[in-house]
N, C-alpha and C. Protein backbone atom coordinates (compact mmCIF):
# COMPACT_ATOMS: atom_id res chain seq x y z
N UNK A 1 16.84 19.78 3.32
CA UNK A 1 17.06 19.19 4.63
C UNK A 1 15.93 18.24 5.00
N UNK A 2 14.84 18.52 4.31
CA UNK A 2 13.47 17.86 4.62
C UNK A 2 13.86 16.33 4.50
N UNK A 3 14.32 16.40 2.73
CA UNK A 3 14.38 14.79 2.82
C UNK A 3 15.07 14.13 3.07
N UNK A 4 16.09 14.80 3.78
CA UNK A 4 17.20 14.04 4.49
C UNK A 4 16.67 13.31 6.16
N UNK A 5 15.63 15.04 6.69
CA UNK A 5 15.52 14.32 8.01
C UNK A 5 14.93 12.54 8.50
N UNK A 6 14.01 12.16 7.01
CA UNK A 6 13.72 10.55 8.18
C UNK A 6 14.93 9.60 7.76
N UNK A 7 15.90 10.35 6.86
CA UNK A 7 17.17 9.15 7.37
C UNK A 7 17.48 9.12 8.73
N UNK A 8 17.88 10.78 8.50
CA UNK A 8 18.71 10.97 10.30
C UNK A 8 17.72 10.35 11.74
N UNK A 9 16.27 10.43 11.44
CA UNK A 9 15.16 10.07 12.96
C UNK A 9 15.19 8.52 12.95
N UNK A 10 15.56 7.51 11.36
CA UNK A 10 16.09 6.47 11.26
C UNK A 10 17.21 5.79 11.91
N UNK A 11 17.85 6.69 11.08
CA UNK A 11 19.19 6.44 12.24
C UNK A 11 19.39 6.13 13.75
N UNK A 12 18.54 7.60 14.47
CA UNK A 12 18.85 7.61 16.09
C UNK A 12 17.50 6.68 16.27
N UNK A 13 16.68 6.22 15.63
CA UNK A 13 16.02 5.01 15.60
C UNK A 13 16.96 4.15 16.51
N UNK A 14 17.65 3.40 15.82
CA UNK A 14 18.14 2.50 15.44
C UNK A 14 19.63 2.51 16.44
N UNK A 15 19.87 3.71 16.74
CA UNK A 15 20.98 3.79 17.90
C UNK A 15 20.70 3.83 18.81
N UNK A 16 19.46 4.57 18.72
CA UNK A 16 18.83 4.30 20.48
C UNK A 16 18.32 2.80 20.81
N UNK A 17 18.03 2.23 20.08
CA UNK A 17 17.35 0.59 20.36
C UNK A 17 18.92 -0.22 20.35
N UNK A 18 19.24 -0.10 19.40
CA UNK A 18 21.05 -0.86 19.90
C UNK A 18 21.76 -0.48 21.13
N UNK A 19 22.01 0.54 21.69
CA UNK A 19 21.76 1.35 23.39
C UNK A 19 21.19 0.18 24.07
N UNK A 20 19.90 0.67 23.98
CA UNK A 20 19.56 -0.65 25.03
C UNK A 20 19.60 -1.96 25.17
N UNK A 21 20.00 -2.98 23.72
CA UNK A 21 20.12 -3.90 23.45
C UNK A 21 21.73 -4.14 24.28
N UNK A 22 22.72 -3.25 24.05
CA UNK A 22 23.81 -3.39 24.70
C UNK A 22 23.73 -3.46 26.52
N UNK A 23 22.86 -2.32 26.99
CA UNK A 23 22.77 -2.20 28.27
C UNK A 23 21.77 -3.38 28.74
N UNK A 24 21.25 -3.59 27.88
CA UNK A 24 21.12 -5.56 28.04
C UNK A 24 21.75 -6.51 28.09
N UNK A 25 22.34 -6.16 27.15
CA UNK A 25 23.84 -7.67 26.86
C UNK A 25 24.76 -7.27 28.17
N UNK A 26 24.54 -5.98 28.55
CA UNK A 26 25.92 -5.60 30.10
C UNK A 26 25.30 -5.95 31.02
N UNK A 27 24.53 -6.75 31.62
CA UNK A 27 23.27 -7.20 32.30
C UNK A 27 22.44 -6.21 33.00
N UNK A 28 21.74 -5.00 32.56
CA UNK A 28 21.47 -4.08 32.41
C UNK A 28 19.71 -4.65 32.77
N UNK A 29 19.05 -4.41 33.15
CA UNK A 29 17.57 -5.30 33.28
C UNK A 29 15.94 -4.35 32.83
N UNK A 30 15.63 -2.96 33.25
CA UNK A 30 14.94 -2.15 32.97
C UNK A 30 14.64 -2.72 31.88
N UNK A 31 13.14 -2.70 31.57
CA UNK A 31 12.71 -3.55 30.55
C UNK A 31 12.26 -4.59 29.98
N UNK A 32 13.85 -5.23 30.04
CA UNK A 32 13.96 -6.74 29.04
C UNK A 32 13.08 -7.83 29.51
N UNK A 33 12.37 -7.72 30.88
CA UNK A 33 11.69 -8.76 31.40
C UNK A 33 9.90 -8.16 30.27
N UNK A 34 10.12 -7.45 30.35
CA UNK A 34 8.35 -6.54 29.67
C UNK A 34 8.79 -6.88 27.89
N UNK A 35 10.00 -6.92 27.32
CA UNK A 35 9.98 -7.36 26.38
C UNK A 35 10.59 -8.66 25.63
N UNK A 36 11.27 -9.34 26.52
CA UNK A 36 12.03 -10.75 26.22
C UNK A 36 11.00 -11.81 26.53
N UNK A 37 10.17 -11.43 27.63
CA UNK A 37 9.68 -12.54 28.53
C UNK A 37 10.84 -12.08 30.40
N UNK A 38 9.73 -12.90 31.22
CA UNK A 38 10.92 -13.13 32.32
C UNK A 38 11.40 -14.13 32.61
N UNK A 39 11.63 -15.45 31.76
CA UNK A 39 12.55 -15.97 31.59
C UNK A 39 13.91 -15.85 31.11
N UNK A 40 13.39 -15.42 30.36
CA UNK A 40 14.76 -14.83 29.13
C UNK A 40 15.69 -13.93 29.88
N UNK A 41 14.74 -13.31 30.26
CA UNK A 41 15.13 -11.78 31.58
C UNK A 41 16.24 -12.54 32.56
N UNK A 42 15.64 -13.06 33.36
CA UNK A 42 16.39 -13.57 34.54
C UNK A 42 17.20 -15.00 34.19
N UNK A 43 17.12 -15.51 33.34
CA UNK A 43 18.12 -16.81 33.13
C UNK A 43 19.32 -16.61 32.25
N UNK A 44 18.85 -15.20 30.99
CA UNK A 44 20.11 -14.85 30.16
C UNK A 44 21.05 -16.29 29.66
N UNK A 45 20.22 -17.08 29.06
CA UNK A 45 21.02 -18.15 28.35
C UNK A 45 21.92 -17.00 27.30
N UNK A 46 23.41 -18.09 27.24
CA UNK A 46 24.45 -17.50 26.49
C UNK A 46 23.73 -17.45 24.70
N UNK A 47 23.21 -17.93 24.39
CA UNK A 47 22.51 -18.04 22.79
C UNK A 47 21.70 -16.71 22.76
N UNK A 48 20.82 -16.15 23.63
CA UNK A 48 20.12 -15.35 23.92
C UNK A 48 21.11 -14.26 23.98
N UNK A 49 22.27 -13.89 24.78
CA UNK A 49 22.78 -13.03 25.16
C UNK A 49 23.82 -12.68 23.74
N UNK A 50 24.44 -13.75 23.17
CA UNK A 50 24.57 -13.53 21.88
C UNK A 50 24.07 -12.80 20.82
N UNK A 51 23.15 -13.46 20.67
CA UNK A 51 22.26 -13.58 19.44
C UNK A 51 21.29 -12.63 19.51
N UNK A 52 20.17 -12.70 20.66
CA UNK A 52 19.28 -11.93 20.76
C UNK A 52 19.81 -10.18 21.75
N UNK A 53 21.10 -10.36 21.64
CA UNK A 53 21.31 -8.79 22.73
C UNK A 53 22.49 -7.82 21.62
N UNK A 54 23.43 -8.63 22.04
CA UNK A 54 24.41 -8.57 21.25
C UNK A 54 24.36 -8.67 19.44
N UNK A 55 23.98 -9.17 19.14
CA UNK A 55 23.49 -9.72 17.81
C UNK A 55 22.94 -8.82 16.88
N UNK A 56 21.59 -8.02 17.88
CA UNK A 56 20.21 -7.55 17.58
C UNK A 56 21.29 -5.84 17.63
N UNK A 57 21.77 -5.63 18.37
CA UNK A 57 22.34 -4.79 18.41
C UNK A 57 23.50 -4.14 17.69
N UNK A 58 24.16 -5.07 17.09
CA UNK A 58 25.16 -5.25 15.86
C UNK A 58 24.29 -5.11 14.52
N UNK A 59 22.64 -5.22 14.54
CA UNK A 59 22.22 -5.05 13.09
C UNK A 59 21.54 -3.74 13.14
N UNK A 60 21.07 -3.60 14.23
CA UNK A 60 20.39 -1.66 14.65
C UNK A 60 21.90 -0.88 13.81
N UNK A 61 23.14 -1.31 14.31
CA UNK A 61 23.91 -0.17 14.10
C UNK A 61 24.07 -0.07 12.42
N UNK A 62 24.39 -1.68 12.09
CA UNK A 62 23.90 -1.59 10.43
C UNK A 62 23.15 -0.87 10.04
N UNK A 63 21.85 -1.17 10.32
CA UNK A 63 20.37 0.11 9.76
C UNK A 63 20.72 1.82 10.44
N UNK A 64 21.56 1.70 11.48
CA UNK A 64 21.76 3.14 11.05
C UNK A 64 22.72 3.32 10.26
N UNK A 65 23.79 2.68 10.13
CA UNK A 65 24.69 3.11 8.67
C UNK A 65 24.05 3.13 7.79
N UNK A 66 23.30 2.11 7.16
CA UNK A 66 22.45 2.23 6.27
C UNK A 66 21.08 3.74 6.36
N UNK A 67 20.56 3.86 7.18
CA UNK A 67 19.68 4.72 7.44
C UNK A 67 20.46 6.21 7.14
N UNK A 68 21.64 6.30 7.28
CA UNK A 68 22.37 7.52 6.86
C UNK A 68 22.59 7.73 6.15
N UNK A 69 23.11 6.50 5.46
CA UNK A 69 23.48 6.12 3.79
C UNK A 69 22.29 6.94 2.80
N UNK A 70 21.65 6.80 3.07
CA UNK A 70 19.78 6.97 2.54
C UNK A 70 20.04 8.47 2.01
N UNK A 71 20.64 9.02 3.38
CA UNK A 71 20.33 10.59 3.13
C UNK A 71 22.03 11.25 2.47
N UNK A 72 23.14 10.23 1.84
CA UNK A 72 23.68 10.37 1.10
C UNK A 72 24.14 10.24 -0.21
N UNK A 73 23.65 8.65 -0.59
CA UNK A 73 23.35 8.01 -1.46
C UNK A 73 22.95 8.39 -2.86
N UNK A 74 23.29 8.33 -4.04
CA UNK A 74 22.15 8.58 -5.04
C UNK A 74 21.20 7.24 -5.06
N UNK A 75 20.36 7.20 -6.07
CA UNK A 75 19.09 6.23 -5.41
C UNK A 75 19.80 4.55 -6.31
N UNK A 76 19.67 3.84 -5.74
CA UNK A 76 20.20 2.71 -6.39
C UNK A 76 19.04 1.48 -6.30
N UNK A 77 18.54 0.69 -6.99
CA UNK A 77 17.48 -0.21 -6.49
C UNK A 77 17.65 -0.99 -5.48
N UNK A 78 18.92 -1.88 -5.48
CA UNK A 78 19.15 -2.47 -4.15
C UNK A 78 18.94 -1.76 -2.87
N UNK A 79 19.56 -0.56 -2.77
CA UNK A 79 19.18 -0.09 -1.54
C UNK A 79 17.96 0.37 -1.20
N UNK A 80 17.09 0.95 -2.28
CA UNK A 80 15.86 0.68 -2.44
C UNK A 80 14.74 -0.43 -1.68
N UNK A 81 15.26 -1.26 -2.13
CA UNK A 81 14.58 -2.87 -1.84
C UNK A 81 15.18 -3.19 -0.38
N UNK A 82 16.31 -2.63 -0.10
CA UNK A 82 16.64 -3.21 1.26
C UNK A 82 15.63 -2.18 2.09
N UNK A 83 15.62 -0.78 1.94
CA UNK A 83 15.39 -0.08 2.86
C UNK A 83 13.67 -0.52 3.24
N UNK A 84 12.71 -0.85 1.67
CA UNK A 84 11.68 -1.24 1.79
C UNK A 84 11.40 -2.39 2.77
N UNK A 85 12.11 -3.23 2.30
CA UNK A 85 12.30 -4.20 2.73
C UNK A 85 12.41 -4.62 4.89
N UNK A 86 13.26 -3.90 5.11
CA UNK A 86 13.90 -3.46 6.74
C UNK A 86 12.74 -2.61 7.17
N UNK A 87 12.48 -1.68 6.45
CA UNK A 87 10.63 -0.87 6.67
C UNK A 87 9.91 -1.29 6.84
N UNK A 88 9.33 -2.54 5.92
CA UNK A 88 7.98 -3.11 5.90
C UNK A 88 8.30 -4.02 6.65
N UNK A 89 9.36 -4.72 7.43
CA UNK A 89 8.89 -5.91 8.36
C UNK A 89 9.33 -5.54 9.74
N UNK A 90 10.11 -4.01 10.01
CA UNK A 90 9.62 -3.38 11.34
C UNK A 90 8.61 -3.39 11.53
N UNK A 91 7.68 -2.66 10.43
CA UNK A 91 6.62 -2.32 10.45
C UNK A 91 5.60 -3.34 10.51
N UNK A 92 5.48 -4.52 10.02
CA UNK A 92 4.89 -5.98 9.97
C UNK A 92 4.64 -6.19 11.58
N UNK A 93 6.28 -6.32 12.29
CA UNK A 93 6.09 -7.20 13.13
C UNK A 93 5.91 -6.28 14.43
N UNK A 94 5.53 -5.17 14.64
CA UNK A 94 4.89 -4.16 15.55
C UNK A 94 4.18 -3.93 15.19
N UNK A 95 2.83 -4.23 13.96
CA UNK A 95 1.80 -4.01 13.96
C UNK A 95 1.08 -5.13 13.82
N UNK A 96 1.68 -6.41 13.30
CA UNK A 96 0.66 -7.90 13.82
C UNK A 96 1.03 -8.07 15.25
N UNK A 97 1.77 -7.96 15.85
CA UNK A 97 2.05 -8.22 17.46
C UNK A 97 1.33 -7.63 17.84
N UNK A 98 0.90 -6.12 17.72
CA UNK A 98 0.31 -5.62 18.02
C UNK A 98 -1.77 -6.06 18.33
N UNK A 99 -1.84 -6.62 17.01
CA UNK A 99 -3.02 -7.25 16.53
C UNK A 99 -3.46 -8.03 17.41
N UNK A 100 -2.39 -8.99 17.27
CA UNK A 100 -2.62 -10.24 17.95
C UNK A 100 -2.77 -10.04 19.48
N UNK A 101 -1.55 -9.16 20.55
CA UNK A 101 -1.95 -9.06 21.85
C UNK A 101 -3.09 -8.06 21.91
N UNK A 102 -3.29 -7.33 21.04
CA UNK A 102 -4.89 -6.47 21.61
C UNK A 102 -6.08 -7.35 21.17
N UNK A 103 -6.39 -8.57 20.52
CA UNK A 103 -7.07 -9.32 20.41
C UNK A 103 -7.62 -10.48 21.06
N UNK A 104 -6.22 -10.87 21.79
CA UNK A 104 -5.80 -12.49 22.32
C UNK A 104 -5.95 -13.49 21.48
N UNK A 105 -5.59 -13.28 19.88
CA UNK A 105 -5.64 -14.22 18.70
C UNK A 105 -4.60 -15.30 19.45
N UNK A 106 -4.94 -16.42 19.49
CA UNK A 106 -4.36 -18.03 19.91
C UNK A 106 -4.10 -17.97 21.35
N UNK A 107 -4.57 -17.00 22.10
CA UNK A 107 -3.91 -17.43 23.71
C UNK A 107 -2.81 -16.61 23.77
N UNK A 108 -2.19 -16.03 22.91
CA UNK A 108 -1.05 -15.37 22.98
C UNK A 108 -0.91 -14.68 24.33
N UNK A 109 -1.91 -13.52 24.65
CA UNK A 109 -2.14 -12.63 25.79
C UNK A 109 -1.96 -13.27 27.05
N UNK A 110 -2.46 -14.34 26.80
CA UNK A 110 -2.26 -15.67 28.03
C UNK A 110 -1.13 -16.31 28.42
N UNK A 111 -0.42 -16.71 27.44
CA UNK A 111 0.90 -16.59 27.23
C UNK A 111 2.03 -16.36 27.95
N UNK A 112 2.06 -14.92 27.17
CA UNK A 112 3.17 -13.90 27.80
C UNK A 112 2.89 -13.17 29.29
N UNK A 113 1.92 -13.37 29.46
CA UNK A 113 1.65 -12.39 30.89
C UNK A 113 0.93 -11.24 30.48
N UNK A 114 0.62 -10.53 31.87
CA UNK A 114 -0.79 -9.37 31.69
C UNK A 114 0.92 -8.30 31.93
N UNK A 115 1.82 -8.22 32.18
CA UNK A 115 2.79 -7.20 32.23
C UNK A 115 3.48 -7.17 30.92
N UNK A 116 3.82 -8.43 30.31
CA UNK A 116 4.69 -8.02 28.53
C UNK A 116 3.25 -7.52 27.65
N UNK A 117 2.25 -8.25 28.15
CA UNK A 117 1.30 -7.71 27.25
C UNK A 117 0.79 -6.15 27.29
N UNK A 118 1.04 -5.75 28.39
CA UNK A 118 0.59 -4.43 28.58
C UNK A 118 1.59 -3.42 28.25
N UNK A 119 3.00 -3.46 28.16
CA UNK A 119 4.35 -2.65 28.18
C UNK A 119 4.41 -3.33 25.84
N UNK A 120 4.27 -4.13 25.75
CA UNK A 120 4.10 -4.80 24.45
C UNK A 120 3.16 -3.66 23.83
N UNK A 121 1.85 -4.01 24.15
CA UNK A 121 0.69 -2.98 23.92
C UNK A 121 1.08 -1.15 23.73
N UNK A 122 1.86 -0.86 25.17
CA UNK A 122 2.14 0.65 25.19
C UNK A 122 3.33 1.07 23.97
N UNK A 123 4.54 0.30 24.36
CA UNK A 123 5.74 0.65 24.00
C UNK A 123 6.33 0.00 23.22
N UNK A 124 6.75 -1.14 23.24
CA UNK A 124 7.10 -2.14 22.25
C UNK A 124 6.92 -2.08 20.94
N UNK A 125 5.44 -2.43 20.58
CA UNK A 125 4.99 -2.54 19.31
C UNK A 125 5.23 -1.20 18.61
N UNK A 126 4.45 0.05 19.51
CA UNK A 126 4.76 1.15 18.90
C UNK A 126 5.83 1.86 18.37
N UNK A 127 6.83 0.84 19.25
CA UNK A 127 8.09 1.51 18.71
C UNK A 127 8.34 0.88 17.72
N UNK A 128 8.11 -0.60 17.16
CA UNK A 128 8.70 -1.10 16.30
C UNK A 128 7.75 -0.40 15.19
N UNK A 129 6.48 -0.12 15.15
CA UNK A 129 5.77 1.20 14.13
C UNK A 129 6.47 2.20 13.64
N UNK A 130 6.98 2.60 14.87
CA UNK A 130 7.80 3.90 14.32
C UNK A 130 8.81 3.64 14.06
N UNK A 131 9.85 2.82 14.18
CA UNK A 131 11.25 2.48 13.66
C UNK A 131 10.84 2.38 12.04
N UNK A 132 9.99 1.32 11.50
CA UNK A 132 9.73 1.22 9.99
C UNK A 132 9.03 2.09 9.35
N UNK A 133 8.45 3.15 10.33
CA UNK A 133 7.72 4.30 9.48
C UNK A 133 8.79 4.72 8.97
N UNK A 134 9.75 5.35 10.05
CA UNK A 134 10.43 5.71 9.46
C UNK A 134 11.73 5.86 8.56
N UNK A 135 12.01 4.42 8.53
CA UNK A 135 12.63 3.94 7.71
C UNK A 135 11.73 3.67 6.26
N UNK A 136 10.91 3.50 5.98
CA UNK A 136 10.47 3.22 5.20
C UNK A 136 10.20 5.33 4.60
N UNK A 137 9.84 5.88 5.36
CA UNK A 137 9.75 7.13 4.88
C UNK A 137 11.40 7.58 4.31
N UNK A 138 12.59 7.31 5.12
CA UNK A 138 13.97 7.85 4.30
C UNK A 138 14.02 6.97 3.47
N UNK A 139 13.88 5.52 3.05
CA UNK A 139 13.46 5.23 1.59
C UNK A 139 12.79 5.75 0.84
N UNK A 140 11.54 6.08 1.17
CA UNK A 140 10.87 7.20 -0.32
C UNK A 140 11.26 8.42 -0.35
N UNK A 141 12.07 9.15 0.31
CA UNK A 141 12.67 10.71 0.29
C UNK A 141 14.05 10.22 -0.29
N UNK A 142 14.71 8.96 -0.26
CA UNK A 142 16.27 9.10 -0.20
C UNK A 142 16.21 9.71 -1.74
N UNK A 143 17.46 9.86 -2.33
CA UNK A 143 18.21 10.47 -3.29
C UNK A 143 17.72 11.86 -3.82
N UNK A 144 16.69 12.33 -3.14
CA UNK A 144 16.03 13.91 -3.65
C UNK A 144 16.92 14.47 -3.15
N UNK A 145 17.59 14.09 -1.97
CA UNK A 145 18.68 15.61 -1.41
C UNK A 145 20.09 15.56 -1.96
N UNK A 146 20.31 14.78 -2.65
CA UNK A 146 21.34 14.79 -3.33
C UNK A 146 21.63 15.71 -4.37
N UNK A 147 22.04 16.69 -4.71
CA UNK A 147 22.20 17.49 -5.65
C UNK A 147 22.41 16.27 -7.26
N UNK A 148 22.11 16.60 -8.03
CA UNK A 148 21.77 15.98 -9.51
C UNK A 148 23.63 15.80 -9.83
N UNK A 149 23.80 17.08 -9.76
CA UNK A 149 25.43 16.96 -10.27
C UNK A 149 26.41 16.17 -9.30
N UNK A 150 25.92 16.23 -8.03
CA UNK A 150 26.73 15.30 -7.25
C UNK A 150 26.60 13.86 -6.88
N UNK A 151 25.29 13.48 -7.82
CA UNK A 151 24.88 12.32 -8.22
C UNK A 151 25.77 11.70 -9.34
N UNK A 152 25.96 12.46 -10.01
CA UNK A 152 27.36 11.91 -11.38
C UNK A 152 29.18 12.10 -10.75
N UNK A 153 29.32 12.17 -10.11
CA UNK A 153 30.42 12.35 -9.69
C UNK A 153 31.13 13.86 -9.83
N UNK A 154 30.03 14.70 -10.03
CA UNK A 154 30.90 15.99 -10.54
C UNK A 154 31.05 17.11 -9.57
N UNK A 155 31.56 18.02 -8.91
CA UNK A 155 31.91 18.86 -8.29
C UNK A 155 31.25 20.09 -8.11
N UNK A 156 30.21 20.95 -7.41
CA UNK A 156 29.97 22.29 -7.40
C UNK A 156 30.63 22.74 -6.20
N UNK A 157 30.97 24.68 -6.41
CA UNK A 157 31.37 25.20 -5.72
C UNK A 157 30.30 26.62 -5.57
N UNK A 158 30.15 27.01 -4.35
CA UNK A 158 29.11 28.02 -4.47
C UNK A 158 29.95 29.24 -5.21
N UNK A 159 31.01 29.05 -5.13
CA UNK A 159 31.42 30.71 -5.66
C UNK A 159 31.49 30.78 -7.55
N UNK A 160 31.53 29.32 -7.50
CA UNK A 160 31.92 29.25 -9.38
C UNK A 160 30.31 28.60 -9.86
N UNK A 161 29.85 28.66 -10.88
CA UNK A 161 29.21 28.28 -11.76
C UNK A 161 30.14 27.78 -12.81
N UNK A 162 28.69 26.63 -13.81
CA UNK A 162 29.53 25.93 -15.02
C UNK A 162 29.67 27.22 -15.77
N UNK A 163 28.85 28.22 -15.46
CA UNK A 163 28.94 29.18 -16.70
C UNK A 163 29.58 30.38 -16.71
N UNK A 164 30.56 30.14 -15.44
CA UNK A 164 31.39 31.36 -15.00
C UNK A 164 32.42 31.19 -15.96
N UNK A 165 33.47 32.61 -16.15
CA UNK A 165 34.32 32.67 -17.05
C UNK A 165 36.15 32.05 -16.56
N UNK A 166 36.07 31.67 -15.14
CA UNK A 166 36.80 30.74 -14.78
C UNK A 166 37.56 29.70 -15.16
């Protein structure tokens, strides 16, 4: 069950952030001004509401199919490389954002405001840390919970063995 669980904390990752991406796209507001900007917040251009609500939220639900997949899967390289892949640049871009607003590397901090920078700082970044931790963790656990024989296509039953007289 162990190495199944960071598919499944992947998963509700990834459903809980599509959640709010939707209760965004429903003009839903809590938030989106601390992480869009408050432009973005209060003007909701249709490209934005698309793309960045709707959009963003249509690929969370992907990574949790995928993120489930993980903990059913036998191990295949592609999915491998994707999961690394979706891991390491959650993980990238909540921990240079991170960098950069606790630094004020280019003015950035200046920027965005002393409120995205501070809710950015608390919540934001960290979450995007933990979304690719743990995605990147049900990539290195995936295919151990798979039973070996149900990795080849073959069938066990708890009551029979191969070596029962059955």
């Amino acid at each position: 069950m162990r190495d199944r669980l960071y598919g499944y904390l992947a998963a509700s990752w990834c459903v809980l952030f599509a959640g709010l991406h939707v209760f965004w796209a429903l003009g839903g507001t809590w938030g989106l001004a601390t992480s869009a900007g408050i432009v973005l917040a209060t003007r909701r251009p249709l490209w934005f509401t698309l793309a960045g609500l709707w959009g963003v939220a249509l690929v969370l639900l992907i990574g949790a199919w995928f993120a489930i997949g993980l903990t059913r899967w036998r191990r295949s390289r592609v999915a491998t490389a994707l999961g690394l892949l979706g891991g390491g640049l959650l993980l990238l871009r909540g921990a240079s954002v991170e960098l950069i607003l606790a630094t004020g590397a280019g003015g950035v901090r200046e920027a965005v405001g002393p409120d995205q920078t501070q809710w950015s700082l608390i919540l934001w970044n960290p979450w995007f840390i933990a979304g690719g931790t743990l995605l990147l963790l049900a990539t290195a656990t995936y295919g151990r919970a798979v039973p070996k024989l149900a990795m080849f296509g073959a069938r066990s039953s708890p009551r029979t063995s191969p070596t029962s007289d059955r």
